[in-house]
Every structure is written in structure tokens, then in C-alpha cells.
Protein backbone atom coordinates (compact mmCIF):
# COMPACT_ATOMS: atom_id res chain seq x y z
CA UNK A 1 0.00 0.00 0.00
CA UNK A 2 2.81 2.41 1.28
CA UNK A 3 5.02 1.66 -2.71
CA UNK A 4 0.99 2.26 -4.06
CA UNK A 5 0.61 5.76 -2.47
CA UNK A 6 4.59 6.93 -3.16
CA UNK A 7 3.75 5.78 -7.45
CA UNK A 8 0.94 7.84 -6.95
CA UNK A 9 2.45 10.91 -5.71
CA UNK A 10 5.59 10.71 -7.76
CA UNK A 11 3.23 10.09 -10.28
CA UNK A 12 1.15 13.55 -9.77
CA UNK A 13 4.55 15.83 -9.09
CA UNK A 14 5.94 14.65 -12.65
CA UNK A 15 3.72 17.63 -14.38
CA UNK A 16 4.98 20.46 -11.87
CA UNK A 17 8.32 19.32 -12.17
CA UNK A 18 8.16 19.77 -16.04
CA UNK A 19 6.34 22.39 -16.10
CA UNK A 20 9.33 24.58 -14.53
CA UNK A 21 11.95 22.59 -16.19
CA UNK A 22 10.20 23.42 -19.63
CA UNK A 23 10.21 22.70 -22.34
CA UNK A 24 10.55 26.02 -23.28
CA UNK A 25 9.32 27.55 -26.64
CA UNK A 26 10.21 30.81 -28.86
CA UNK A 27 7.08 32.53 -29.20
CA UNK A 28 5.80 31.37 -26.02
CA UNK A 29 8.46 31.59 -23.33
CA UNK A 30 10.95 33.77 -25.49
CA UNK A 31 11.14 36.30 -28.83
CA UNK A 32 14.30 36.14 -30.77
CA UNK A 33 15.14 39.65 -30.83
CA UNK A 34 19.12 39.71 -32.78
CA UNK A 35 20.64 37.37 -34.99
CA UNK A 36 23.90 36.67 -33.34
CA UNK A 37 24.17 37.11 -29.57
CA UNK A 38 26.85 39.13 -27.14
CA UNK A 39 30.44 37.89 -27.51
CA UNK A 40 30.17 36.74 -23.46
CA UNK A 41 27.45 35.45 -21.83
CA UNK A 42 25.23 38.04 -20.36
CA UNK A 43 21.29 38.70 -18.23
CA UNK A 44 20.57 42.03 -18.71
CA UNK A 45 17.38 43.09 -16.89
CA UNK A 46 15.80 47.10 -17.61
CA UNK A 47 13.58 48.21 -14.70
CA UNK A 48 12.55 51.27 -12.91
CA UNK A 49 12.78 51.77 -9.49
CA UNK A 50 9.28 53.42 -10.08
CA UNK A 51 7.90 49.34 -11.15
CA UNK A 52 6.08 47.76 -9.11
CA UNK A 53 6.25 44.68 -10.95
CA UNK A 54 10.12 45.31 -10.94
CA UNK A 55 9.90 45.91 -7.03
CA UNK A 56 8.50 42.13 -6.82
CA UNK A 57 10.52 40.73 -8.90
CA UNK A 58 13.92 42.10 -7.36
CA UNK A 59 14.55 39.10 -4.86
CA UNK A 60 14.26 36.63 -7.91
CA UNK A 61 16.57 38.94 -10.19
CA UNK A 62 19.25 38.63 -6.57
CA UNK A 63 18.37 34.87 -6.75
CA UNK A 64 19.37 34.49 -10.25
CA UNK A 65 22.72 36.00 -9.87
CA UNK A 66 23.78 34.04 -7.54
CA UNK A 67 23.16 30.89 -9.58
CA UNK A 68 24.75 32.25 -12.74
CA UNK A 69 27.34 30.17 -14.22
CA UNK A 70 30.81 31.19 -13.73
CA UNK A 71 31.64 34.03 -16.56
CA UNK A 72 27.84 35.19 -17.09
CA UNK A 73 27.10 38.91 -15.82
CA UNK A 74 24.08 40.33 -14.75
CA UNK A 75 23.80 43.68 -15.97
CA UNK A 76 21.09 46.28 -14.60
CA UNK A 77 20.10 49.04 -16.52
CA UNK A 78 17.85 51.84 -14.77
CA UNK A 79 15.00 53.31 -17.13
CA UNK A 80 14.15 57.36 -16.89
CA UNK A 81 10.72 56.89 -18.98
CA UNK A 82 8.26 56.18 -16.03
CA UNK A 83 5.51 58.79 -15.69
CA UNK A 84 5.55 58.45 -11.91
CA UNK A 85 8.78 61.25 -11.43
CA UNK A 86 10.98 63.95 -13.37
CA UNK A 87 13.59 62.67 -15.92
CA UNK A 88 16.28 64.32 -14.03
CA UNK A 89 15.06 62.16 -10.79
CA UNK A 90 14.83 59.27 -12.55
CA UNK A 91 18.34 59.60 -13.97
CA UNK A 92 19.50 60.97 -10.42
CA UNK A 93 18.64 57.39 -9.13
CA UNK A 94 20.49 56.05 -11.94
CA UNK A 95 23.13 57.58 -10.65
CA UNK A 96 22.85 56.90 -7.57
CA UNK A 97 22.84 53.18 -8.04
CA UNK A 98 25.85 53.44 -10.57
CA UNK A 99 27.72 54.56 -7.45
CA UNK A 100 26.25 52.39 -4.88
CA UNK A 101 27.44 48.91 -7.16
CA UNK A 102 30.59 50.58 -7.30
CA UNK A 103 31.45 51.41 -3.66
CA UNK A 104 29.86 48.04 -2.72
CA UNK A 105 26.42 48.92 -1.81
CA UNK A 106 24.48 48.08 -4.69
CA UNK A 107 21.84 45.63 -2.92
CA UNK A 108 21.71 48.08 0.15
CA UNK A 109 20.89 51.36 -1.71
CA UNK A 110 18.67 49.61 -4.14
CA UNK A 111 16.60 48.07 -1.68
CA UNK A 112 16.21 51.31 0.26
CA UNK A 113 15.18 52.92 -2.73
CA UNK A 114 12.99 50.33 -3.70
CA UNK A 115 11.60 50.53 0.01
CA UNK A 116 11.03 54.34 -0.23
CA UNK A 117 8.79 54.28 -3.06
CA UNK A 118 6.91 50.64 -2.77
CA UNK A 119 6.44 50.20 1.46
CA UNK A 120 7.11 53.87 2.71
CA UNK A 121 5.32 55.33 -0.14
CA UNK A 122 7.50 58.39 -0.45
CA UNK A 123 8.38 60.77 -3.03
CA UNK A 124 11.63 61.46 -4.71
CA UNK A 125 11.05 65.59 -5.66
CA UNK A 126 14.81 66.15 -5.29
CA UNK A 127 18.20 65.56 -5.32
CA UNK A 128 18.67 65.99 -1.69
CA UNK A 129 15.75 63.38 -1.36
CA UNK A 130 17.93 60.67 -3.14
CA UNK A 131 20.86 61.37 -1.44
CA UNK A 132 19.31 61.18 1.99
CA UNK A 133 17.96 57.60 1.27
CA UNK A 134 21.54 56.26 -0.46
CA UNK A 135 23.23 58.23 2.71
CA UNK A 136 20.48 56.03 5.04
CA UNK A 137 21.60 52.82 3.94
CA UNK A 138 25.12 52.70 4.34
CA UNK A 139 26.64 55.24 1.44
CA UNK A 140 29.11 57.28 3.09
CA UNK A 141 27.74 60.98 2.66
CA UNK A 142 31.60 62.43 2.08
CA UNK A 143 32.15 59.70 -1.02
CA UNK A 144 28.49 60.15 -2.37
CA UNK A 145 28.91 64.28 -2.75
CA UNK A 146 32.66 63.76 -3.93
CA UNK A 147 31.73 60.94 -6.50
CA UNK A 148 28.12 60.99 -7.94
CA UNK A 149 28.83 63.59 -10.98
CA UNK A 150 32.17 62.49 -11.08
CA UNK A 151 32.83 61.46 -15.09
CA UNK A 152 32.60 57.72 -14.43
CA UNK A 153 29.09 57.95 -13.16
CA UNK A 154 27.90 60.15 -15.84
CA UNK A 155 29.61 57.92 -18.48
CA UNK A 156 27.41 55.10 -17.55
CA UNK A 157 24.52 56.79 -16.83
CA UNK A 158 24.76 57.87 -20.44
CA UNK A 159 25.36 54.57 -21.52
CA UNK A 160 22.05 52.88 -20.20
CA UNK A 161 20.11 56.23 -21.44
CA UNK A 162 21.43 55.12 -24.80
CA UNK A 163 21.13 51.40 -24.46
CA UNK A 164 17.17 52.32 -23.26
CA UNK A 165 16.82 54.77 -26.36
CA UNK A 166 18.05 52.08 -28.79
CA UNK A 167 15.81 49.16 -27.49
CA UNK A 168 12.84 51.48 -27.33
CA UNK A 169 13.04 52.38 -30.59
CA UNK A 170 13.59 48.87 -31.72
CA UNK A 171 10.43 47.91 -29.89
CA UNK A 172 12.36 45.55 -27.68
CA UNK A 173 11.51 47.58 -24.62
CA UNK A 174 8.31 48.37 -24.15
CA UNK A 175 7.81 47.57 -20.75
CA UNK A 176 9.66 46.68 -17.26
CA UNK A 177 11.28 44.44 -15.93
CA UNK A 178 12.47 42.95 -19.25
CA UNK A 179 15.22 40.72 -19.73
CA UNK A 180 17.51 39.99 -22.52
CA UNK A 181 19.58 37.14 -22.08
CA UNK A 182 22.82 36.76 -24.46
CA UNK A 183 21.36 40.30 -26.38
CA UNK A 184 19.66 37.58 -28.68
CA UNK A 185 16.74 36.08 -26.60
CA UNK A 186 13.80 38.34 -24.66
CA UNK A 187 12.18 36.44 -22.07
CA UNK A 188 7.86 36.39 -22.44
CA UNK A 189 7.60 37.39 -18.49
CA UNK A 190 3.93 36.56 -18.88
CA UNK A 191 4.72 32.79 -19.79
CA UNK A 192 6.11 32.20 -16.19
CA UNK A 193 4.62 29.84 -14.06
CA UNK A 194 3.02 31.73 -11.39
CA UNK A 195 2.61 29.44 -8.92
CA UNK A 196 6.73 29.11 -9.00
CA UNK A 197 7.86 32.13 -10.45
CA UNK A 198 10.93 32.21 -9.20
CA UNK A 199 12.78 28.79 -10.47
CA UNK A 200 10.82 28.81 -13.56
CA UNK A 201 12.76 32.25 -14.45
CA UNK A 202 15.82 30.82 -13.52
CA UNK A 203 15.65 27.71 -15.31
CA UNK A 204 14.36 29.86 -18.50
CA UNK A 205 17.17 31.73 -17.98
CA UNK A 206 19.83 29.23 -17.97
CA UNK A 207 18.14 27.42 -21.12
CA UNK A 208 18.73 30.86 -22.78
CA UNK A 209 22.27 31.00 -21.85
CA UNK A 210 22.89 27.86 -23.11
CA UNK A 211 21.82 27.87 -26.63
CA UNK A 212 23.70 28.98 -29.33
């Protein structure tokens, strides 16, 4: 009876367990979006702080870089088009995050940004209002007013405000979060399994990353 009632079970987990492991489809889980892909293997993921779909889906984007294979970068590029907040505060906390990554507190600043907008429901009306938050969690406030116009900043600030113009007016970004694995493949965020978001993106992800 016991060997009955383990068949059975394994029996009813086999759909689950392939429905996260794929398969997975173009059209349906993924768009082909260039004809040859990035020269090293790459996620990158364009979101707004402003998202609240981007705000949910921020602990699976953390989860997913820490299972990336050895080599693969995840690359986050900050958006300025939401209608929530001014351009220039929108490419403030572009900024702002440029520096954070680069001084070591990326995931602290981001989630207090994050945090300030989606649970605190506060505004960002100025600069002083961003640099309060990034000074909050952990920033030191003598690096942030020495370093966040410095050229490097501004050079990559430019960079995703260029890499967001280009995909927008290839119709490739449209909407946030989206992710582009390889710059080839654009992942059909609606196709995830909801019940199991989370390891369904990640296993989509890694399919991506390894076809040719």
C-alpha cells in the first residue's frame, strides 16, 4: 500500500516538475530579438525603481545572480521613462545606483530605494531626497557628494540612457522588468509559471544562456 501511495504521488509531481523545467518555446516563453548574440554570456534586466512589478521581482533577479554560471554577468540598466517622477530624478537614481554597485552597496541602496517608493510610499522631488535615502543605507555621505557627478558615473549613466533609447526604438523595450539574455533572446515574463515564479525564471534563464 505504502510503494501504491509513493507511485501515486511521484506520479502527480511529474507535471509540476516539467512544467518549470520546460520545455521552453520561442514565441511562447521567449522572442528572438538579434541574430547573433553578445560575444560573453550576459542577463541584462531594464527596470525602474518606479515598477512595481520590478519591485517584486527584485529578490528573484538577486536569486538568479547568484546561480549564474561562472563568466555570465548580470547587468542592470535603470529606465528614466516612467511617468511616476521627473527625468532628471529618474536619472538621479540612476546615478545613484551606478555609485552604490561601485562602492559596494548596490543591494543596500537599491533596496532602500525600492523601500522608499513601494512600502514607505514616499516621493523622490529632489536631489537631496535621493541622497538622503543612499546616505540612510550605508553610502558614506563624504564619497556620495565627492563621486556621484564624477565622469565615471555620468559615463554610464549615459550609456544605459542610450542602451534604453536604442531598445525602445527597436520595440524591444516596451515595458519593465524585461530581460535579454545573451542580447539575442527576450524572455515572455507573462509565460512564467506563477505558482513558481521564481525557479521557472531561472531555469528559463539558464536554457537561454545555453543555446547557441
Amino acid at each position: 500500500m505504502k510503494k501504491l501511495l509513493s507511485f501515486i504521488l511521484a506520479f502527480c509531481l511529474v507535471p509540476a516538475a516539467l512544467a518549470v523545467g520546460g520545455p521552453y518555446e520561442e514565441g511562447t516563453h521567449y522572442e528572438v530579438i538579434a541574430e547573433q548574440g553578445t560575444a560573453k554570456p550576459e542577463v541584462k534586466e531594464y527596470f525602474s525603481f518606479y515598477c512595481p512589478h520590478c519591485f517584486a521581482f527584485d529578490p528573484y533577479v538577486k536569486s538568479l545572480e547568484k546561480s549564474l554560471p561562472q563568466g555570465t554577468v548580470l547587468k542592470k540598466y535603470h529606465v528614466d521613462f516612467m511617468g511616476q517622477a521627473k527625468q532628471e530624478i529618474q536619472a538621479g537614481l540612476t546615478q545613484a545606483m551606478i555609485l552604490a554597485k561601485a562602492k559596494g552597496k548596490g543591494d543596500e541602496v537599491s533596496k532602500a530605494i525600492f523601500e522608499h517608493i513601494h512600502v514607505k510610499h514616499q516621493p523622490f522631488a529632489s536631489a537631496a531626497d535621493i541622497r538622503a535615502v543612499v546616505v540612510g543605507a550605508g553610502l558614506d555621505e563624504a564619497i556620495y557628494d565627492k563621486e556621484i557627478n564624477n565622469f565615471v558615473v555620468k559615463s554610464q549613466t549615459k550609456l544605459m540612457q542610450k542602451s534604453q533609447a536604442d531598445a525602445s526604438k527597436t520595440k524591444v523595450l516596451d515595458s519593465v522588468p524585461t530581460f535579454i539574455v545573451n542580447g539575442r533572446y527576450k524572455i515572455i515574463n507573462k509565460s512564467l509559471d506563477t505558482s513558481n515564479t521564481e525557479q521557472d525564471f531561472k531555469a528559463l534563464v539558464q536554457h537561454l544562456l545555453a543555446k547557441p
